[in-house]
Protein backbone atom coordinates (compact mmCIF):
# COMPACT_ATOMS: atom_id res chain seq x y z
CA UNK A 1 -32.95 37.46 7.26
CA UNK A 2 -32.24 35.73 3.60
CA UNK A 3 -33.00 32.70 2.84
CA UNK A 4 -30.69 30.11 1.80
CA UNK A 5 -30.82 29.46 -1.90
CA UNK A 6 -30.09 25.54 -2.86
CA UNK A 7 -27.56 24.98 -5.17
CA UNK A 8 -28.70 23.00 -8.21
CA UNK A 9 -28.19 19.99 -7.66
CA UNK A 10 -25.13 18.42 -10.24
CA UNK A 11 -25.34 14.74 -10.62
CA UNK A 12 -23.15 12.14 -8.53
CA UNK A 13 -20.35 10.46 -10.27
CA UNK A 14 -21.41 6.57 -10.48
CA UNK A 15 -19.64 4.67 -7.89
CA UNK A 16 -17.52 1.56 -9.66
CA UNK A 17 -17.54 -1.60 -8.17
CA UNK A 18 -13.96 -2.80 -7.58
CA UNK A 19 -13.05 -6.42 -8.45
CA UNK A 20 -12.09 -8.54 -5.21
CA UNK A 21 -8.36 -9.12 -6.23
CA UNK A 22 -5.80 -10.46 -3.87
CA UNK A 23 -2.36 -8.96 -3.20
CA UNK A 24 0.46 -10.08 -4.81
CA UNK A 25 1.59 -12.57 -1.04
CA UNK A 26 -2.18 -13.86 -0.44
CA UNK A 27 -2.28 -15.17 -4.42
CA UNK A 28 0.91 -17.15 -3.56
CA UNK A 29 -0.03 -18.03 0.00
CA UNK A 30 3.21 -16.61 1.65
CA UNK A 31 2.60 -16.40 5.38
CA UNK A 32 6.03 -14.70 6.17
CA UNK A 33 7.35 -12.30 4.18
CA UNK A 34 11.30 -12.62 4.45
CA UNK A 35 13.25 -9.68 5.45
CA UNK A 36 16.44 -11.01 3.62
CA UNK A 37 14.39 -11.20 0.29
CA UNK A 38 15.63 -8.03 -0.45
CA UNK A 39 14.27 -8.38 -4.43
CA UNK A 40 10.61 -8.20 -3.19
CA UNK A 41 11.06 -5.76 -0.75
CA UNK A 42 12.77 -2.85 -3.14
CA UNK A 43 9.66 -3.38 -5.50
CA UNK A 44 7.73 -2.09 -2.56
CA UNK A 45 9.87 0.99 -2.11
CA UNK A 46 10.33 3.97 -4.09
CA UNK A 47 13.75 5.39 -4.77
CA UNK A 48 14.01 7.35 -1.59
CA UNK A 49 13.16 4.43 0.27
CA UNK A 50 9.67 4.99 1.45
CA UNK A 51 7.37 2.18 1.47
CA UNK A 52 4.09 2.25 -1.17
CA UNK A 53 1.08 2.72 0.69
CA UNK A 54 -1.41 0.12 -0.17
CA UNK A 55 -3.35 1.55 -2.29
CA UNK A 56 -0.07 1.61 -4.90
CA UNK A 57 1.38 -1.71 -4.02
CA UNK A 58 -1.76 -3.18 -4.09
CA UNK A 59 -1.18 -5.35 -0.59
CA UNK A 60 -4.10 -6.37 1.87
CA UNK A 61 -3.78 -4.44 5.48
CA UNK A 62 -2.38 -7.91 6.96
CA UNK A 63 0.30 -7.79 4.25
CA UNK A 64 1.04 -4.56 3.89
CA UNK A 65 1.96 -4.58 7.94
CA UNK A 66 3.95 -7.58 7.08
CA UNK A 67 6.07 -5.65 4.82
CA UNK A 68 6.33 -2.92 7.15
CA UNK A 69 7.86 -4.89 9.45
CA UNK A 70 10.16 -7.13 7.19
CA UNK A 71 11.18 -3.60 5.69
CA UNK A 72 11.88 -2.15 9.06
CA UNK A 73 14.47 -5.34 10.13
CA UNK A 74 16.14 -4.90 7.05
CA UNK A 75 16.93 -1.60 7.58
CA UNK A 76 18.25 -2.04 10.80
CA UNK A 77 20.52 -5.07 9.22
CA UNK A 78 21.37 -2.89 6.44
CA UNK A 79 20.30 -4.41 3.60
CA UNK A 80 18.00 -1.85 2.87
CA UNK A 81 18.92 2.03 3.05
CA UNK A 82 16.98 4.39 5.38
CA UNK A 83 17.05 7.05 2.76
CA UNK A 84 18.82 7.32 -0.02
């Protein structure tokens, strides 16, 4: 049987230390994110009408599921397309 031979080892890319910043409704302390503000919620969309994950908006989870959902009634009252 052969032994294994260990790969030299390369080294580790140095982790970076993100800054604690807030998203863009916890800096301004909105606690409902308005489904008929239809200005904010196309700057979370992209042209086919998907929403930004939130790594590219830059939301917080709580947020970002707040958006979902204000994104999702809008649809359904049309003031936001499904696709496009």
């Amino acid at each position: 049987m052969q032994q294994k031979r260990n790969k030299p080892r390369t080294p580790r890319m140095v982790r970076t230390v993100r800054e604690n910043t807030e998203c863009r409704f916890c800096r301004d302390k909105v606690e409902y994110i308005d489904y008929k503000d239809v200005e904010v919620l196309q700057k979370l969309l992209t042209q086919r009408g998907k929403i930004f994950s939130r790594k590219r908006s830059g939301n917080c989870a709580g947020c970002q599921r707040k958006v979902q959902n204000a994104v999702k009634r809008a649809r359904y009252m049309a003031l936001l397309p499904f696709v496009s």
